[in-house]
N, C-alpha and C. Protein backbone atom coordinates (compact mmCIF):
# COMPACT_ATOMS: atom_id res chain seq x y z
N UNK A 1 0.84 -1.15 0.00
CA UNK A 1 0.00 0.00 0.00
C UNK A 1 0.90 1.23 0.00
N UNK A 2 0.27 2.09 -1.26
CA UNK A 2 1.42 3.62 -0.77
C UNK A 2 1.02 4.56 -1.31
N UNK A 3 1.12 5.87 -1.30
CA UNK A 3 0.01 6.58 -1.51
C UNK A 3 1.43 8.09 -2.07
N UNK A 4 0.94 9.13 -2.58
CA UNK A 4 1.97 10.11 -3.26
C UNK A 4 1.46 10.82 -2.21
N UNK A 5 2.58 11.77 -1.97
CA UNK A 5 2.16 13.02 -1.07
C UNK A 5 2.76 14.31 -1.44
N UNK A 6 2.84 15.76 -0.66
CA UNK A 6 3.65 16.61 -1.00
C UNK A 6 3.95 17.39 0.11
N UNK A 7 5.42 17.27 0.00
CA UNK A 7 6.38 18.03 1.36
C UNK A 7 7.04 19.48 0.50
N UNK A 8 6.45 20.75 1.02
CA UNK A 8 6.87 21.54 0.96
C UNK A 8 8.75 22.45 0.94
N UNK A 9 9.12 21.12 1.28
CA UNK A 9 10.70 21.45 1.64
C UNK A 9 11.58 20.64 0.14
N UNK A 10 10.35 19.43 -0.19
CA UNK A 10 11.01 18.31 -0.96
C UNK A 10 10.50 18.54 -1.93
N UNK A 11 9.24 18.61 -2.14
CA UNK A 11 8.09 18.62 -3.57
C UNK A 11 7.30 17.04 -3.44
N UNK A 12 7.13 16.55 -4.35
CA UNK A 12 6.68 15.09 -4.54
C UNK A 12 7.13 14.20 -3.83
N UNK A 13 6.53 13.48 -2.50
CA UNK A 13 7.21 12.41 -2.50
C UNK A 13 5.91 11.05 -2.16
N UNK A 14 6.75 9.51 -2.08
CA UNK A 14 5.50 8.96 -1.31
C UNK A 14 5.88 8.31 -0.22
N UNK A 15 4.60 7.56 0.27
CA UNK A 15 4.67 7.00 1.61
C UNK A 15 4.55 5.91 1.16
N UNK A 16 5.16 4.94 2.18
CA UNK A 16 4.84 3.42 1.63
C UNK A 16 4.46 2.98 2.62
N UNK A 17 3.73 1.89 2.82
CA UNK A 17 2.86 1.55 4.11
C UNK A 17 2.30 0.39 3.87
N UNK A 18 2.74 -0.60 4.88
CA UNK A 18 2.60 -1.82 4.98
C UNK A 18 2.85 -3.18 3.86
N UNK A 19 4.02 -2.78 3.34
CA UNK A 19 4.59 -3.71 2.19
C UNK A 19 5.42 -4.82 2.70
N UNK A 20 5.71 -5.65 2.14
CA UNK A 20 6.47 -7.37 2.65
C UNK A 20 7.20 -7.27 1.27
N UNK A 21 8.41 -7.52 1.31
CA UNK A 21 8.80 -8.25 0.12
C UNK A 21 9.38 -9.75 0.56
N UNK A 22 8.56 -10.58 -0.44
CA UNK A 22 8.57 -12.11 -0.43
C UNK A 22 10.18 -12.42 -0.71
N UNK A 23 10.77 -13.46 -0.36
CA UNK A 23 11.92 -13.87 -0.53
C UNK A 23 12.55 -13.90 -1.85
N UNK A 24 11.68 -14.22 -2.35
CA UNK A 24 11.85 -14.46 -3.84
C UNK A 24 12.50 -12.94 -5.04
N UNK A 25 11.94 -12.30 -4.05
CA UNK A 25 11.86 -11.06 -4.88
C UNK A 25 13.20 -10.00 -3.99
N UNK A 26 13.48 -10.28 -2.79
CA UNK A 26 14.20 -9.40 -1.93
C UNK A 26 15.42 -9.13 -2.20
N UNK A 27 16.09 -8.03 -2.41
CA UNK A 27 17.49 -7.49 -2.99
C UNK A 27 17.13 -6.94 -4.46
N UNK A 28 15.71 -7.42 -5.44
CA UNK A 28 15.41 -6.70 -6.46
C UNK A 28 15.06 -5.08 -6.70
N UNK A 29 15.35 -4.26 -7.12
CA UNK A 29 15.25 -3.20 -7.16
C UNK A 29 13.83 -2.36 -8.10
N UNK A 30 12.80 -3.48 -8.17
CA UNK A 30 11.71 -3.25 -8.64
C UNK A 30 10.94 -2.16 -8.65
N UNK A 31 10.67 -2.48 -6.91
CA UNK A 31 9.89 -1.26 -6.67
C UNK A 31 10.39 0.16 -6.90
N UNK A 32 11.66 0.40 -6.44
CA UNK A 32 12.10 1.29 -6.21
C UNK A 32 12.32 2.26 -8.10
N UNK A 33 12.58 1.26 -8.54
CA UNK A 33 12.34 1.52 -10.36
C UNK A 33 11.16 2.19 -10.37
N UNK A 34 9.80 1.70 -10.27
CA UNK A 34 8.35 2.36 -10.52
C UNK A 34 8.58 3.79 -9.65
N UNK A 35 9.19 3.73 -8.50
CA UNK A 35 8.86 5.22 -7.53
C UNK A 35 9.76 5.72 -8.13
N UNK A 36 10.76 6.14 -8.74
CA UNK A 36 11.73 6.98 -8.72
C UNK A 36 11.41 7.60 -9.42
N UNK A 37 10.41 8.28 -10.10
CA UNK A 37 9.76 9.68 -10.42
C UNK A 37 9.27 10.82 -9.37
N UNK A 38 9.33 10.45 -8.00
CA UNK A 38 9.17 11.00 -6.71
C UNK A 38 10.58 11.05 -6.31
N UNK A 39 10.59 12.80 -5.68
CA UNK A 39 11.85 13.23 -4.95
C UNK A 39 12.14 12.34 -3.95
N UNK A 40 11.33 11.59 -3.08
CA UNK A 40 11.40 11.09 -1.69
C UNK A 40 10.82 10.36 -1.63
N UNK A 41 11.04 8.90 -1.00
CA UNK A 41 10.39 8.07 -0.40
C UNK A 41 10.00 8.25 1.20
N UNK A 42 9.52 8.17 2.01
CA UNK A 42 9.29 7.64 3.41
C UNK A 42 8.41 6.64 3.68
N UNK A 43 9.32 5.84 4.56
CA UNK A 43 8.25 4.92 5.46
C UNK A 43 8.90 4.75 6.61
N UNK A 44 8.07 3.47 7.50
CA UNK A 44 8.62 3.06 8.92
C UNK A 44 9.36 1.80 8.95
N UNK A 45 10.01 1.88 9.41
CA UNK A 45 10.54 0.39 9.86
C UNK A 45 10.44 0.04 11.94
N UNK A 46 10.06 -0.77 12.19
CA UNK A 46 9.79 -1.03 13.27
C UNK A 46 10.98 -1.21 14.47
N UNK A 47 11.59 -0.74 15.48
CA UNK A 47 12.74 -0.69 15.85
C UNK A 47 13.25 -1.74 16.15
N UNK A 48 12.59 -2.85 15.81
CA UNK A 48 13.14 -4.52 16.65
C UNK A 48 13.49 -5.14 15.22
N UNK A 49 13.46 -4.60 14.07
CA UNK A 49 13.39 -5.26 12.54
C UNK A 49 14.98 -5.04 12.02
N UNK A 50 16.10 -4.63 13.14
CA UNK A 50 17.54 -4.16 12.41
C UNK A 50 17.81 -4.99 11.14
N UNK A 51 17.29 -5.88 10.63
CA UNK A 51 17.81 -6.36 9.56
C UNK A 51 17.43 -5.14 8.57
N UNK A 52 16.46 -4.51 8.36
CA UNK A 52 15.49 -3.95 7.73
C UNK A 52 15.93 -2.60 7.57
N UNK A 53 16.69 -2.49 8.65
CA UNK A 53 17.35 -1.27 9.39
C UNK A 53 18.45 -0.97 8.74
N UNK A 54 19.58 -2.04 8.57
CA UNK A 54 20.89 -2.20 7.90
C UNK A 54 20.44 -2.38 6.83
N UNK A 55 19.99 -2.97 6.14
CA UNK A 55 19.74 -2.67 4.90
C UNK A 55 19.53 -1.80 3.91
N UNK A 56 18.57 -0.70 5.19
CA UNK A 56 18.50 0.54 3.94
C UNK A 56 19.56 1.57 4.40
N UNK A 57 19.74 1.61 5.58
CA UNK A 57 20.96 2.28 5.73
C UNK A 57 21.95 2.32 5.08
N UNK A 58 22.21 0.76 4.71
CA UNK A 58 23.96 0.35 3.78
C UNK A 58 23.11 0.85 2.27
N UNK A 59 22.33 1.53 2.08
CA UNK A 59 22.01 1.60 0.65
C UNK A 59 21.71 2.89 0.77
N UNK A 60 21.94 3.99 2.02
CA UNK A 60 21.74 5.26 1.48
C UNK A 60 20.43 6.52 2.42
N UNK A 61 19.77 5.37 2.90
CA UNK A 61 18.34 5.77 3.54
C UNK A 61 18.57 6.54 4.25
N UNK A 62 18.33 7.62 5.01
CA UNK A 62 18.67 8.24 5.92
C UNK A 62 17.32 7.71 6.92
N UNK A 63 17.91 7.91 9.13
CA UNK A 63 17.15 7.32 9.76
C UNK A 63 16.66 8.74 9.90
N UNK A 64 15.35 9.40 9.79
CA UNK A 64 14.95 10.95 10.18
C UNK A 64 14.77 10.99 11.71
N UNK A 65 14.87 9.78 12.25
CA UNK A 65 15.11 9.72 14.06
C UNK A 65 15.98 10.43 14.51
N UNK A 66 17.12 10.35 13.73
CA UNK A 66 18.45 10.28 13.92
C UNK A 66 19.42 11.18 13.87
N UNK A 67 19.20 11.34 12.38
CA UNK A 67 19.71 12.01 11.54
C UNK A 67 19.49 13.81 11.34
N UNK A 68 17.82 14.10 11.47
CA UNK A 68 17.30 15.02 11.36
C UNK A 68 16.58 15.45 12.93
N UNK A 69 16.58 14.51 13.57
CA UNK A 69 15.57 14.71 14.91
C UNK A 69 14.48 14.74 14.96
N UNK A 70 13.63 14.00 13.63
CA UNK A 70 12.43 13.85 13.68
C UNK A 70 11.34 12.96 14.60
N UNK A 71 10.81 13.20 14.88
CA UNK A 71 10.16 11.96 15.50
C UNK A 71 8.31 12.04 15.18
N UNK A 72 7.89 10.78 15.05
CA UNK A 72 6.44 10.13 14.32
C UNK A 72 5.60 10.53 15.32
N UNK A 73 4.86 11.20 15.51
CA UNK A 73 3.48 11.08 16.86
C UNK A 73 2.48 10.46 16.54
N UNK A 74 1.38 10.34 17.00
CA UNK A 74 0.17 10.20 16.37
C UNK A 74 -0.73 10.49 17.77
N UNK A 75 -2.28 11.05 17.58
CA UNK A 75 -2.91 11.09 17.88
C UNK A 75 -4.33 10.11 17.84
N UNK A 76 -4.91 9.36 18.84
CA UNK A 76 -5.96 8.55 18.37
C UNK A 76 -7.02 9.35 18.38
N UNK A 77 -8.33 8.99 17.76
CA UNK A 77 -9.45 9.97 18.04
C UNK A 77 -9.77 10.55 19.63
N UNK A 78 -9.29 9.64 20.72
CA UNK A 78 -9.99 10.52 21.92
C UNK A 78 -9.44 11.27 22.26
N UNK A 79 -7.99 11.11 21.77
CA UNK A 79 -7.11 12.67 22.42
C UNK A 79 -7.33 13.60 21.61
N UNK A 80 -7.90 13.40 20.24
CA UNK A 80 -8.06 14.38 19.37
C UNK A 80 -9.45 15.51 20.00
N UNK A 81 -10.19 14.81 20.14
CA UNK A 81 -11.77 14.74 20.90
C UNK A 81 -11.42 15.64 22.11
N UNK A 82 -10.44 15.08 23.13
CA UNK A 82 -10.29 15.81 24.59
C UNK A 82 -9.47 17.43 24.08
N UNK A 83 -8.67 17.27 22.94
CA UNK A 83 -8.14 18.65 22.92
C UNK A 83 -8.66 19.17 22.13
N UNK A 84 -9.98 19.18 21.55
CA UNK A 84 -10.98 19.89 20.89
C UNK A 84 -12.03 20.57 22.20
N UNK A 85 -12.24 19.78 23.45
CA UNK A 85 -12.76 20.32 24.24
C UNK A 85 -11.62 20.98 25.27
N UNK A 86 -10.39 21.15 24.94
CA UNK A 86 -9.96 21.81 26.07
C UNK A 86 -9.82 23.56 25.31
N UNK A 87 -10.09 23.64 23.74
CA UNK A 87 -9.78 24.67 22.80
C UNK A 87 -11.31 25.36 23.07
């Protein structure tokens, strides 16, 4: 699943979200062929997955944890809900 987006700093980029690559296919450079008309990729990798981790690292990825000091939040609907009633 992945969807195009647009970052004001970057221009075009997408998100990728919730993909597997099967064994069969892993080290192919497929996907990455179809996206590379987008400035930027982002996605997540899960912090217990270091294989996943080294991998894109040794190929270039930057960690935006890390690197930039970014960090992911999220809000679920009730906190969204409670700070609509505290506004």
């Amino acid at each position: 699943m992945y969807y195009f987006t647009y970052d004001p700093w970057i221009g075009k980029l997408v998100y990728l979200e919730d993909f597997y690559v099967i064994q069969a296919y892993q080290g192919q450079a497929t996907l990455i062929y179809y996206l590379y008309q987008c400035n930027c990729m982002h996605f997540l990798v899960v912090i217990w997955n270091q294989a996943s981790i080294d991998y894109y690292t040794h190929r270039g990825a930057l960690d935006l944890s890390s690197e930039e000091g970014w960090h992911l939040f999220r809000f679920n609907r009730q906190e969204l809900m409670d700070i609509a009633k505290e506004e």
